[in-house]
Protein backbone atom coordinates (compact mmCIF):
# COMPACT_ATOMS: atom_id res chain seq x y z
CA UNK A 1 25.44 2.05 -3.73
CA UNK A 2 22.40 0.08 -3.64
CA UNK A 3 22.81 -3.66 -2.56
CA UNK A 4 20.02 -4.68 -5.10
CA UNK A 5 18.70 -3.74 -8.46
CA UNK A 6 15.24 -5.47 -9.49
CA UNK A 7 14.08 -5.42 -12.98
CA UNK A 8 10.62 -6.18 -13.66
CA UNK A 9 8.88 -5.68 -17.43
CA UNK A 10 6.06 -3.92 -15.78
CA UNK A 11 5.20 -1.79 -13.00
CA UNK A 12 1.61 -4.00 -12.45
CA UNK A 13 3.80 -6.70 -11.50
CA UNK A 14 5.80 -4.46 -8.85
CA UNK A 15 2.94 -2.42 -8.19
CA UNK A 16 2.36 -3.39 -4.42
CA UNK A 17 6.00 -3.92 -3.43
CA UNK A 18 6.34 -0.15 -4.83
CA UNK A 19 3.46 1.92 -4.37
CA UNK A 20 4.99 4.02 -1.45
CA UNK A 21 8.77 3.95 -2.72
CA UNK A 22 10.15 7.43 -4.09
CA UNK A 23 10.15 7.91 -8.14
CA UNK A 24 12.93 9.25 -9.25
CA UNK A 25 13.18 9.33 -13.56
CA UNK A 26 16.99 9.52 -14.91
CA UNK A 27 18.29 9.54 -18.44
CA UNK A 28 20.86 6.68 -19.72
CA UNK A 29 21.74 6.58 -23.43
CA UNK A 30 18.81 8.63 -24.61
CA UNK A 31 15.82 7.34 -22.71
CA UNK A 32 14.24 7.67 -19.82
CA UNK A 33 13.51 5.06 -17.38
CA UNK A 34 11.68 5.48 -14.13
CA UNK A 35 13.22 4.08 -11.09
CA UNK A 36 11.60 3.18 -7.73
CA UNK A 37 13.55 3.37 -4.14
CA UNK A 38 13.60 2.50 -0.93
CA UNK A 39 16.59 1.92 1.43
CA UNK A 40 19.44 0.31 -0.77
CA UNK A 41 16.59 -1.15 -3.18
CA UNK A 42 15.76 0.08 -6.61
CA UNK A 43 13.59 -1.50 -8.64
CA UNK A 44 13.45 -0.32 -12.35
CA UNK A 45 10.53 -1.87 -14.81
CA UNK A 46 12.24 -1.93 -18.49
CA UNK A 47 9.34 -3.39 -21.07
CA UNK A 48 8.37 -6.69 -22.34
CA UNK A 49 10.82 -8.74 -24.02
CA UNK A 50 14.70 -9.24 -24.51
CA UNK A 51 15.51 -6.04 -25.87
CA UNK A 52 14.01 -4.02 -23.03
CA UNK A 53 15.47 -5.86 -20.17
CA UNK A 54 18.78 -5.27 -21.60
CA UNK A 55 18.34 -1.40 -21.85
CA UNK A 56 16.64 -1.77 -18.68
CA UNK A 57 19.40 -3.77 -17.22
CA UNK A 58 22.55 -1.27 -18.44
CA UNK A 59 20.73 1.62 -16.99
CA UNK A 60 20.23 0.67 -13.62
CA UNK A 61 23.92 -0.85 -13.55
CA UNK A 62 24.96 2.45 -14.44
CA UNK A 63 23.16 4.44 -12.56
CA UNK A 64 23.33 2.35 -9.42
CA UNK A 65 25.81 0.34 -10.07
CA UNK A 66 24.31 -2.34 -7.12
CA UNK A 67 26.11 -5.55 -5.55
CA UNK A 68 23.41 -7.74 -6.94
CA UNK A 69 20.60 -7.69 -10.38
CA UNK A 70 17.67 -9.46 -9.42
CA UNK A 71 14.85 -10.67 -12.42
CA UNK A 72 11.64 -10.58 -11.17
CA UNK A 73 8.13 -11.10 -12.70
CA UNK A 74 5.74 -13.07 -14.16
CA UNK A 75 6.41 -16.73 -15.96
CA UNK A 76 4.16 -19.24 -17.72
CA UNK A 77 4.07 -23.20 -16.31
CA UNK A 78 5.61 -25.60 -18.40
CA UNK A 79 5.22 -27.81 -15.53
CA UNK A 80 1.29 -29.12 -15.00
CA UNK A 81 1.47 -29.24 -11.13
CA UNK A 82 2.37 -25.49 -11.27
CA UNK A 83 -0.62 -23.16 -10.30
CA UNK A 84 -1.34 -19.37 -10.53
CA UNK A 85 0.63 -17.61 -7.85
CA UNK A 86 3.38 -20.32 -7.51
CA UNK A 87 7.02 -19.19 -7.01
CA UNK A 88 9.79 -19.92 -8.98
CA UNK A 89 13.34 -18.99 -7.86
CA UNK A 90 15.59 -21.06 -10.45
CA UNK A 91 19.26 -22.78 -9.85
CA UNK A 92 19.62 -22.41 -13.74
CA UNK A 93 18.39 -19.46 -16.41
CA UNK A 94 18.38 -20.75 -20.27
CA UNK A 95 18.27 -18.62 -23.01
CA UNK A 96 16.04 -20.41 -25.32
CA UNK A 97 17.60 -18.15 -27.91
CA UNK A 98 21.32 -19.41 -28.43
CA UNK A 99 20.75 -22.57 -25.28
CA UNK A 100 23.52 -20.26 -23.14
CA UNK A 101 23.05 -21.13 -19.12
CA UNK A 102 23.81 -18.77 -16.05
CA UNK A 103 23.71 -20.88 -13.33
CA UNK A 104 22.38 -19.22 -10.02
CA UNK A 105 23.41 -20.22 -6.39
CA UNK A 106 20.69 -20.97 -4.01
CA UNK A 107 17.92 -21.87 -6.63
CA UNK A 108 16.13 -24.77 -7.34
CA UNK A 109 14.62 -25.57 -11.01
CA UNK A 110 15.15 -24.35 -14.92
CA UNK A 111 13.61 -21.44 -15.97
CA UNK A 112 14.09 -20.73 -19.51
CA UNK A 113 13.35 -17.39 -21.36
CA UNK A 114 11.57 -17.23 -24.67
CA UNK A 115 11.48 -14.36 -27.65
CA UNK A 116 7.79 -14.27 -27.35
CA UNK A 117 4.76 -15.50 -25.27
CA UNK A 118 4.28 -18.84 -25.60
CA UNK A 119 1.19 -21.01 -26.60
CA UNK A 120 0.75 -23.95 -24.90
CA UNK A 121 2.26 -26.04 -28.03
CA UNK A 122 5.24 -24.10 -27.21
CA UNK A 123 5.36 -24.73 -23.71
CA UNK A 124 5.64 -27.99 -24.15
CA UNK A 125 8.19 -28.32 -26.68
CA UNK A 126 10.34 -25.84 -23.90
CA UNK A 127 9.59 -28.23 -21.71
CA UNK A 128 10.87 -31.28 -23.56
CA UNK A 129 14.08 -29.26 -25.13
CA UNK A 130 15.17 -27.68 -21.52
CA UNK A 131 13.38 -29.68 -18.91
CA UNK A 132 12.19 -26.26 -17.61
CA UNK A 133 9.88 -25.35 -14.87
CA UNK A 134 8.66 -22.21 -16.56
CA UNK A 135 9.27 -19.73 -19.21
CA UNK A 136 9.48 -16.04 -19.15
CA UNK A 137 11.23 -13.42 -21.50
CA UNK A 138 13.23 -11.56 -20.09
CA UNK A 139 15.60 -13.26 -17.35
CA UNK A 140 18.43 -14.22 -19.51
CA UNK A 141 19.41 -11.10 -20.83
CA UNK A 142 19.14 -9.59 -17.15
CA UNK A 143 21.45 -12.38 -16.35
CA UNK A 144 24.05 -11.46 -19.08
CA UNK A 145 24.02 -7.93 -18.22
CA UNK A 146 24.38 -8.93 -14.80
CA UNK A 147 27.44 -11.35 -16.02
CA UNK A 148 29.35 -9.01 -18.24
CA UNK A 149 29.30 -6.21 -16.20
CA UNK A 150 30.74 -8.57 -12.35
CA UNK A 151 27.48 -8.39 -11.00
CA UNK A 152 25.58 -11.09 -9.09
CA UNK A 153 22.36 -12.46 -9.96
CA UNK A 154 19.22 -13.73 -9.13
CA UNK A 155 15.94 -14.37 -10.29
CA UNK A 156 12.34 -14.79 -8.85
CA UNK A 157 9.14 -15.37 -11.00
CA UNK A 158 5.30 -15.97 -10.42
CA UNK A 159 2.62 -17.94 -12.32
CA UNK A 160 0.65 -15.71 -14.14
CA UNK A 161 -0.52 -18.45 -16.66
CA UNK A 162 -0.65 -22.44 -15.93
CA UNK A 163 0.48 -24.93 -19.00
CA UNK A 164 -2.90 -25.16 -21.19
CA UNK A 165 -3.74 -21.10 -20.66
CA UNK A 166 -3.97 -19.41 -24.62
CA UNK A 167 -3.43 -15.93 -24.48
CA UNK A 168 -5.16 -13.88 -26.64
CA UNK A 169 -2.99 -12.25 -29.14
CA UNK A 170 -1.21 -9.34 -27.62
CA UNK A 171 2.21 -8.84 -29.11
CA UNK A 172 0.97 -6.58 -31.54
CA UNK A 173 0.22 -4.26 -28.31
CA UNK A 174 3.70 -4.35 -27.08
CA UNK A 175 5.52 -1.06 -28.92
CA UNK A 176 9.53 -0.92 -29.85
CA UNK A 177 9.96 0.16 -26.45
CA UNK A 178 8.91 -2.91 -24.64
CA UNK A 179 5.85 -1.47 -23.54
CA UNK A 180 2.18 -2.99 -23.09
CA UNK A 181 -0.76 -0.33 -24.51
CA UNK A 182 -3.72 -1.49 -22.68
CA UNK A 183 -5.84 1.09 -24.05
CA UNK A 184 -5.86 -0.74 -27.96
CA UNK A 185 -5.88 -3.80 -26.09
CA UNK A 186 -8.90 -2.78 -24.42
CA UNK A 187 -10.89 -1.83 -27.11
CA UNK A 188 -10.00 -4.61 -29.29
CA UNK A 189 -11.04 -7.25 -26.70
CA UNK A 190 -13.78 -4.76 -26.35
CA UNK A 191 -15.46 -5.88 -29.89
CA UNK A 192 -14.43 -9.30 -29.10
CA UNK A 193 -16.49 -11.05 -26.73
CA UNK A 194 -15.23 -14.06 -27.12
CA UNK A 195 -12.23 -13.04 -25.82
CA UNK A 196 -13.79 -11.92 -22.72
CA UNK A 197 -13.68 -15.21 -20.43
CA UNK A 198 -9.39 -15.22 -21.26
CA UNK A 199 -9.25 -11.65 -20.57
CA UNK A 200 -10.78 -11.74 -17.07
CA UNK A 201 -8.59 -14.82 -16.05
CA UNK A 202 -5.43 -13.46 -17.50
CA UNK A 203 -6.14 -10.01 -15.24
CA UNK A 204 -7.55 -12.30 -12.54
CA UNK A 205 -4.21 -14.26 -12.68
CA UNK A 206 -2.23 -11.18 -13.23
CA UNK A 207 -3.26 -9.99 -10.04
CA UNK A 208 -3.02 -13.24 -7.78
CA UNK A 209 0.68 -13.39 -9.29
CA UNK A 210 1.35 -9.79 -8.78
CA UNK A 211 0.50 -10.42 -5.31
CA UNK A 212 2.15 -13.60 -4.47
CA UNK A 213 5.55 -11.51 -6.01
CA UNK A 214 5.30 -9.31 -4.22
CA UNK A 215 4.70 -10.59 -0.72
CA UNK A 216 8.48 -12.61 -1.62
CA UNK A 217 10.19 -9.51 -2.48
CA UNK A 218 9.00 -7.51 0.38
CA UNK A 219 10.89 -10.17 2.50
CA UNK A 220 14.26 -9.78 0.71
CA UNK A 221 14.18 -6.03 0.43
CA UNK A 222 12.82 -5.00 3.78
């Protein structure tokens, strides 16, 4: 039984905790999911958004069934002294959703989880409602899995965007399954070139963050 369970929304933000773990892929309720291990670590990376964490969530569980279900990923700054590449392991996850709170020992700050990415007009409005550090999408409904099936839980998040950063619009990239085409992306920022300077910060920032990640988790799971 592995000790730990970490679900991510994509593999890029994993990618250099996992490169040399074994792949296994295993079936739960229809649909495949690809799981990384190493030791008593497994680190399964569900989609973007609620909907996939949860799916995400009750397979691993299931298949694993581990002491502990660990969020990890990327987060936007609702706080301006928070930079690209800062940690944020949170005392308290919100649901932005219904307001519910799982409260998480050892943590320090609010993180609050959103139904979609958030402009900076909506970052600060989650600021003022939650008196959150950050915002992410997915770390509430990892928590509630966690919850309703006696698991512990923890979370860990890294700036991937500071407090003014507008994204460029991506949802409609992001399929039913939770997951990111960056092919269509690609070509429409292609045609776009003023979405070129956003583009190359968000993948510069992408990176520094996916770094940053993973250099914390390879501390906990080594």
């Amino acid at each position: 039984m592995p000790r730990l369970a970490i679900v991510a929304a994509l593999e890029r933000e994993v990618r250099p905790l996992v490169k040399s773990w074994r792949i296994t892929e295993k079936e739960y309720d229809g649909r495949r999911f690809r799981f990384f291990e190493n030791g008593d670590i497994v680190v399964v990376c569900g989609g973007i958004g609620a909907v996939a964490a949860r799916r995400a969530s009750e397979a691993v569980i299931a298949i694993f069934d581990p002491k502990v279900l660990c969020s990890a990923g990327f987060a936007g700054a609702l706080d301006s002294r928070l930079k690209v590449g800062d940690l944020i392991r949170p005392s308290t996850v919100i649901n932005a959703g219904d307001s519910s709170r799982t409260v998480v020992d050892g943590g320090e700050g609010v993180l609050v989880s959103f139904g979609s990415v958030a402009s900076p007009a909506q970052k600060r409005k989650l600021r003022e409602s939650y008196g959150a550090e950050a915002v992410d999408m997915e770390a509430a409904t990892v928590a509630r899995a966690a919850e309703v099936r006696g698991k512990l839980f923890t979370a860990v998040k890294a700036v991937s965007d500071e407090m003014d950063f507008e994204f460029p619009a991506m949802e409609r990239f992001v399929d039913a399954e939770g997951e990111f085409s960056q092919g269509r992306f690609a070509c429409y920022a292609a045609i776009r070139p003023w979405l070129w300077p956003r583009v190359t910060r968000l993948a510069l920032n992408s990176s520094r963050a996916s770094r940053a990640l993973c250099a914390y988790l390879g501390t906990i799971t080594a």
